[in-house]
N, C-alpha and C. Protein backbone atom coordinates (compact mmCIF):
# COMPACT_ATOMS: atom_id res chain seq x y z
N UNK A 1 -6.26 -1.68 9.94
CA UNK A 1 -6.56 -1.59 8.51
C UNK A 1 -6.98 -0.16 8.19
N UNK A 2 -6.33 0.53 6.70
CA UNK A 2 -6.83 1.66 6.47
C UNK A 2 -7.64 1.20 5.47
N UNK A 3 -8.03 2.35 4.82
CA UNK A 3 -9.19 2.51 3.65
C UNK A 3 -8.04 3.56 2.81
N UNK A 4 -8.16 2.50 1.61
CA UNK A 4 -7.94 3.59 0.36
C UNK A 4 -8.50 2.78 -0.68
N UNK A 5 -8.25 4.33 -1.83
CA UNK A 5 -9.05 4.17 -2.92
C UNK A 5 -7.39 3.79 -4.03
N UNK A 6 -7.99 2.87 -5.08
CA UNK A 6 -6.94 2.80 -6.23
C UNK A 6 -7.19 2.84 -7.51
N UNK A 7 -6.89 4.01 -8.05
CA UNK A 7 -7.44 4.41 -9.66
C UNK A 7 -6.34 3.69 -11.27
N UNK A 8 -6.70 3.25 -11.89
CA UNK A 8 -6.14 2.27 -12.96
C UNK A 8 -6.47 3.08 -14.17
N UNK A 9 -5.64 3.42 -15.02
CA UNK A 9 -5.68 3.61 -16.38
C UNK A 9 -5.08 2.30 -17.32
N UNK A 10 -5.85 1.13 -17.91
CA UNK A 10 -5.42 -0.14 -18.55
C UNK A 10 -5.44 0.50 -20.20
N UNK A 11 -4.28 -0.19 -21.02
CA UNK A 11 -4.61 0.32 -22.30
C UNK A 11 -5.96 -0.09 -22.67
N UNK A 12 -5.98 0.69 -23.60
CA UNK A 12 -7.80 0.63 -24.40
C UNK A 12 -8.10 0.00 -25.41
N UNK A 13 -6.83 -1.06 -25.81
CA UNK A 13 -6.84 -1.72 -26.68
C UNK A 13 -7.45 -3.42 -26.63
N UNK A 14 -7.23 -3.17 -24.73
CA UNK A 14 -7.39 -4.91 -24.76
C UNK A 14 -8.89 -5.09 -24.91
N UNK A 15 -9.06 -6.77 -25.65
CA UNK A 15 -10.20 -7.20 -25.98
C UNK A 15 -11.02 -7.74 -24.34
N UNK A 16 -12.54 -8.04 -24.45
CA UNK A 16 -13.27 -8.16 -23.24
C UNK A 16 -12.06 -9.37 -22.25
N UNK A 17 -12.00 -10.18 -22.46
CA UNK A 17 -11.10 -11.49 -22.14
C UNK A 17 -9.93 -11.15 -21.20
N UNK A 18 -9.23 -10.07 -22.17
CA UNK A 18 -7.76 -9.23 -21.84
C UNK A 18 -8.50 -8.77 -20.73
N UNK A 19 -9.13 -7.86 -20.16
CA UNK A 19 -9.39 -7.07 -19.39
C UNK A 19 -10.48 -7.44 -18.40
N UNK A 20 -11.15 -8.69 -18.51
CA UNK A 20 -11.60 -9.28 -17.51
C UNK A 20 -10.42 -9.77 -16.82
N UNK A 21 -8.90 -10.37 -17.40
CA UNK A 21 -7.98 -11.26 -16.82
C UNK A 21 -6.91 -9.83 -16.33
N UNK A 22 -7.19 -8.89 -16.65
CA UNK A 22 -6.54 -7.65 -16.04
C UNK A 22 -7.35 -7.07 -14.47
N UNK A 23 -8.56 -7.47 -14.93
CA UNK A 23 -9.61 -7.41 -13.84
C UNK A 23 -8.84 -8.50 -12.39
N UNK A 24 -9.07 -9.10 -12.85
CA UNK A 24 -8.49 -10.24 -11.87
C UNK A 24 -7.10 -10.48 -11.56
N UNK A 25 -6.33 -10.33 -12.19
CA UNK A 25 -4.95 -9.82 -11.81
C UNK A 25 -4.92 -8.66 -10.97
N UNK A 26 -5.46 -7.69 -10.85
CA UNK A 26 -5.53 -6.11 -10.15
C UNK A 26 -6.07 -6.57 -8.59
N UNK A 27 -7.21 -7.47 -8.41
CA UNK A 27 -7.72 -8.54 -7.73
C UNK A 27 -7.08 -9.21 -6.48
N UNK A 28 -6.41 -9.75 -7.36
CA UNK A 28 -5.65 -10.99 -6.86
C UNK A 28 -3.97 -10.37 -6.29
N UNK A 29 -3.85 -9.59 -6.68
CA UNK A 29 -2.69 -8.94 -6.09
C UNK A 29 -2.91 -8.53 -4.92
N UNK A 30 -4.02 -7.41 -4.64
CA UNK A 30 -4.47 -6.85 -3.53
C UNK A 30 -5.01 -8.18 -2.66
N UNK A 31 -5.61 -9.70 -2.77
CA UNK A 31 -5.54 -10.61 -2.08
C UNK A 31 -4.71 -10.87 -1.46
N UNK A 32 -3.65 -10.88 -2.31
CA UNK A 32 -2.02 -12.04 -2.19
C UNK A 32 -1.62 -10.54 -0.95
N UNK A 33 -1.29 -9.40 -0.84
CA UNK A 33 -1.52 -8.82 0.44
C UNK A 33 -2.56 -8.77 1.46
N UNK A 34 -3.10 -9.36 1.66
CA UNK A 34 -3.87 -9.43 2.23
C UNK A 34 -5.07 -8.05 2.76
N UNK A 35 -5.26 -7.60 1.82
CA UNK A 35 -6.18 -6.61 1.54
C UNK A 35 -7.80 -6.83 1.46
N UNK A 36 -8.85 -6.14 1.85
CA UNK A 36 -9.69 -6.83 1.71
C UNK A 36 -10.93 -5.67 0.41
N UNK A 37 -10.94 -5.94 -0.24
CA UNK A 37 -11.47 -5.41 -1.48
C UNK A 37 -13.06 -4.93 -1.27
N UNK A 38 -13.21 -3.91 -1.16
CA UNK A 38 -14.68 -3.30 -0.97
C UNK A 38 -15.90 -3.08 -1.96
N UNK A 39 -15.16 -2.02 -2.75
CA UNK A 39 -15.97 -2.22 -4.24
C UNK A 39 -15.03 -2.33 -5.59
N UNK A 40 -15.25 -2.64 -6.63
CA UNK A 40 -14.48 -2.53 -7.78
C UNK A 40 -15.78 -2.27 -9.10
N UNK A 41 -15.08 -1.15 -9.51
CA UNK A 41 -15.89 -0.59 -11.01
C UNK A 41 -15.33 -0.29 -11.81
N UNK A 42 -15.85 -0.44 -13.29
CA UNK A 42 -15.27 -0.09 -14.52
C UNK A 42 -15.89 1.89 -13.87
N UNK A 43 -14.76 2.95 -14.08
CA UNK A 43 -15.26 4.23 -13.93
C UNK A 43 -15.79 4.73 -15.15
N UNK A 44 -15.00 4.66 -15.94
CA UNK A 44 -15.00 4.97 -17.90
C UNK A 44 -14.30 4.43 -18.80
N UNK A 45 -14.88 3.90 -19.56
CA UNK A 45 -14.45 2.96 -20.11
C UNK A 45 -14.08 3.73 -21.73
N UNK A 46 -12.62 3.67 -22.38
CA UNK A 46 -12.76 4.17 -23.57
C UNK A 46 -12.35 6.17 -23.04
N UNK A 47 -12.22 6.65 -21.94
CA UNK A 47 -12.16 7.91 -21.63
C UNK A 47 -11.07 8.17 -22.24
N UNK A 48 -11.30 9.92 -22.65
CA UNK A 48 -10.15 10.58 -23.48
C UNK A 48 -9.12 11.03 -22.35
N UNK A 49 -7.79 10.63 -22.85
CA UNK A 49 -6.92 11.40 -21.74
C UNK A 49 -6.63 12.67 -22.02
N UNK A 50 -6.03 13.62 -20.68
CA UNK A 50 -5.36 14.84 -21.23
C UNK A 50 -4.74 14.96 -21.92
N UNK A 51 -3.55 13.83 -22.15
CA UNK A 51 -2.00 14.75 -23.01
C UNK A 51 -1.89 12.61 -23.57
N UNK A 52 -1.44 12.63 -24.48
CA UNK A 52 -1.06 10.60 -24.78
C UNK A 52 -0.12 10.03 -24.41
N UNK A 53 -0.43 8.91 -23.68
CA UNK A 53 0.32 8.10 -23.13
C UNK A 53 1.10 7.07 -23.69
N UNK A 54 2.46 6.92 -23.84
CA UNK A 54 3.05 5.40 -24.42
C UNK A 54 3.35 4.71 -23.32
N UNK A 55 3.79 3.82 -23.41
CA UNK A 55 3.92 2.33 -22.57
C UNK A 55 5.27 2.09 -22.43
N UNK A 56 6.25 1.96 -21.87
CA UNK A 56 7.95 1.89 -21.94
C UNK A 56 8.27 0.77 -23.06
N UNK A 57 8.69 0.33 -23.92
CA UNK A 57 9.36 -0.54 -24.98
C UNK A 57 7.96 -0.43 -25.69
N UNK A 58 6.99 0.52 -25.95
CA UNK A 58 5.65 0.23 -27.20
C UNK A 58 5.70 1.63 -27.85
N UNK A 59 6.11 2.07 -29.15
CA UNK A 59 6.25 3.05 -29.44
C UNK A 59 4.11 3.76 -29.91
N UNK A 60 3.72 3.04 -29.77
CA UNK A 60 2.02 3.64 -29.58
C UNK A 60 2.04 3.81 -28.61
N UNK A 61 1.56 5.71 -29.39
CA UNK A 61 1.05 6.25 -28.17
C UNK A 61 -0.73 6.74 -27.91
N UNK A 62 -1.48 6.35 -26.71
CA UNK A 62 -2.57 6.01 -26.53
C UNK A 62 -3.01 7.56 -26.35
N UNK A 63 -4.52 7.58 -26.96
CA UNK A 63 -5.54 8.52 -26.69
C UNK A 63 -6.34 8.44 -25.69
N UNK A 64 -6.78 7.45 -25.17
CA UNK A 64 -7.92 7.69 -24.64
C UNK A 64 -7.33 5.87 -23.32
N UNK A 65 -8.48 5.83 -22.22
CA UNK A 65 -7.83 4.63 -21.57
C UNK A 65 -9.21 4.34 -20.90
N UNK A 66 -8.46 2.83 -20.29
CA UNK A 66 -10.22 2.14 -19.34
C UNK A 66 -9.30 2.98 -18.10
N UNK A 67 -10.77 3.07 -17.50
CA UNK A 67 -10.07 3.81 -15.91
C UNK A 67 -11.36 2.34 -15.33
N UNK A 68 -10.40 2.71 -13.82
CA UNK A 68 -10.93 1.00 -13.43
C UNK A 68 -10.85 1.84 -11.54
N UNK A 69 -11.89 1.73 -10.97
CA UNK A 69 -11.88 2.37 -9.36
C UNK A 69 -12.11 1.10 -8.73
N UNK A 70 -11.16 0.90 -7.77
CA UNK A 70 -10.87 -0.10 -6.70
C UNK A 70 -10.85 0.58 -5.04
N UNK A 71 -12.17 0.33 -4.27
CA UNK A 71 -12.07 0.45 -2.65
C UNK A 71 -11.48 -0.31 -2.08
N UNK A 72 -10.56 -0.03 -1.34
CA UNK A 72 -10.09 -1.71 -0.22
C UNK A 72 -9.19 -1.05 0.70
N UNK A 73 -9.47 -1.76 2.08
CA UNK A 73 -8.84 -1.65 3.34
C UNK A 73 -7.65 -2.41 3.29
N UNK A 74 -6.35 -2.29 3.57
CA UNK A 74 -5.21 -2.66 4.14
C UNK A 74 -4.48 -2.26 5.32
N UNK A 75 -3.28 -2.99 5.43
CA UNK A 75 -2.65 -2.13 5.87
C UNK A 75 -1.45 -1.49 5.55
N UNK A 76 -1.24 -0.37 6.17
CA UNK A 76 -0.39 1.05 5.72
C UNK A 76 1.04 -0.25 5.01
N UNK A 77 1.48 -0.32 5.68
CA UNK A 77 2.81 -1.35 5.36
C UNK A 77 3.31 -2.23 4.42
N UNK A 78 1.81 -2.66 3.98
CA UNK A 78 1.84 -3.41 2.35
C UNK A 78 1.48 -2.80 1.04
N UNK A 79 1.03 -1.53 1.56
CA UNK A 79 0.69 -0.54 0.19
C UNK A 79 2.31 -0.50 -0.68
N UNK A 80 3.38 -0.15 -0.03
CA UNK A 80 4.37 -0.25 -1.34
C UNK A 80 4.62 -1.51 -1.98
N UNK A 81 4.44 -2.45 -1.32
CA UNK A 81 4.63 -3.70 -2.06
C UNK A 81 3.50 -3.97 -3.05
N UNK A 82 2.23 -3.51 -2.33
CA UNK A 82 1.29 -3.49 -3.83
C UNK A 82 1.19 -2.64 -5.02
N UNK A 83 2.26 -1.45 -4.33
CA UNK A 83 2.60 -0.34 -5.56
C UNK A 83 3.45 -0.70 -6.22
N UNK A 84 4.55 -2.21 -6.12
CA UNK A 84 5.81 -2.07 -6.67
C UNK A 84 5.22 -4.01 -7.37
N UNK A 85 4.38 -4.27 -7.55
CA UNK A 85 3.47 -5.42 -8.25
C UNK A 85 3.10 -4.92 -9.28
N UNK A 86 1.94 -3.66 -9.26
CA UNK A 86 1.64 -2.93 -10.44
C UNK A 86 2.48 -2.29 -11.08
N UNK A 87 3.00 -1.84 -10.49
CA UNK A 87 4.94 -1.24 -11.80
C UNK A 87 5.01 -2.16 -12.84
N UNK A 88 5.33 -3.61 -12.25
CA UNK A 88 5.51 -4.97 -13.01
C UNK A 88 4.69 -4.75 -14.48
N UNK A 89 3.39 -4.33 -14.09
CA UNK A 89 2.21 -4.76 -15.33
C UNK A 89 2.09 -4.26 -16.69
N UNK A 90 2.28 -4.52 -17.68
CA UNK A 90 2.80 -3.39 -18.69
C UNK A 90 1.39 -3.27 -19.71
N UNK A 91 0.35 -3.72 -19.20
CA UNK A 91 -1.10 -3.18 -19.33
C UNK A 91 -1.62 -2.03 -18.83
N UNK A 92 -1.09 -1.74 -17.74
CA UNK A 92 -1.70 -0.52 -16.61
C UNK A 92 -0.58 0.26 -17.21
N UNK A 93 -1.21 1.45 -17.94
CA UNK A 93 -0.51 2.47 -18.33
C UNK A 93 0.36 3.82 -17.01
N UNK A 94 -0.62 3.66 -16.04
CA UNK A 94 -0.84 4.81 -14.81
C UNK A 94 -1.75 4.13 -14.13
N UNK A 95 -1.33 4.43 -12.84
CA UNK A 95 -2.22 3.80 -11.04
C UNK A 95 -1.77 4.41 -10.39
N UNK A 96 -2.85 4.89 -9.59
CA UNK A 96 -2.38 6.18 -8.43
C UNK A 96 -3.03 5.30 -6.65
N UNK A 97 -2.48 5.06 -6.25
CA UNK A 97 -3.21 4.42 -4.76
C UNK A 97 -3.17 5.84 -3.29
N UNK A 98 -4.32 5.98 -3.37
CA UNK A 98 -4.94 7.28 -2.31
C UNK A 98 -5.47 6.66 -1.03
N UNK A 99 -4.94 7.13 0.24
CA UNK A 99 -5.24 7.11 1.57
C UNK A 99 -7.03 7.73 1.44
N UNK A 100 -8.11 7.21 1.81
CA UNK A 100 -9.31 7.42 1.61
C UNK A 100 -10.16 7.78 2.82
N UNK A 101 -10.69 8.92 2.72
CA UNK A 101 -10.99 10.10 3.63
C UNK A 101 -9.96 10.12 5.17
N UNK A 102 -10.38 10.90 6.16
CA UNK A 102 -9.47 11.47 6.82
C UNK A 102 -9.14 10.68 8.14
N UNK A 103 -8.50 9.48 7.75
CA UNK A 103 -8.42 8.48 9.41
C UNK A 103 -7.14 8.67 9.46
């Protein structure tokens, strides 16, 4: 098992409900690989982005986004399949998944 970190930009539109069930979807994916989830935090909630983001078929384009930090150990081998789950999500504007410190 490695350690990485996974950073989430969700639009900033969804209501508490939306984004608790975005919460748990983000969750439950990294389960369904069998990943084991370390910490999870709202980072900033409402943060301004650099440059605005649209969504593929949503002609709004976003200012600002929830950023969402996820710790969890896997392994190396199921990270693209959990990268190619979140593609799917058309809430998560941008997700970046980082190999976490130097093993």
């Amino acid at each position: 098992m490695r350690k990485y970190e996974a950073m989430f930009i969700f639009r900033p539109d969804l209501n508490d409900n939306e984004k608790k069930e975005m919460f748990d979807q983000v969750t439950n994916t990294l389960n369904k690989f069998d990943a084991k989830i370390n910490d999870a935090n709202i980072w900033a909630e409402k943060r301004k982005l650099h440059f605005n983001l649209a969504i593929k078929g949503n002609p709004t384009k976003f200012r600002e986004g929830l950023y969402y930090l996820i710790e969890f150990e896997s392994q190396p081998s199921q990270i693209e399949k959990i990268n190619a789950a979140y593609r799917l999500n058309e809430n998560i504007m941008r997700f970046l998944i980082s190999v976490k410190g130097d093993e």
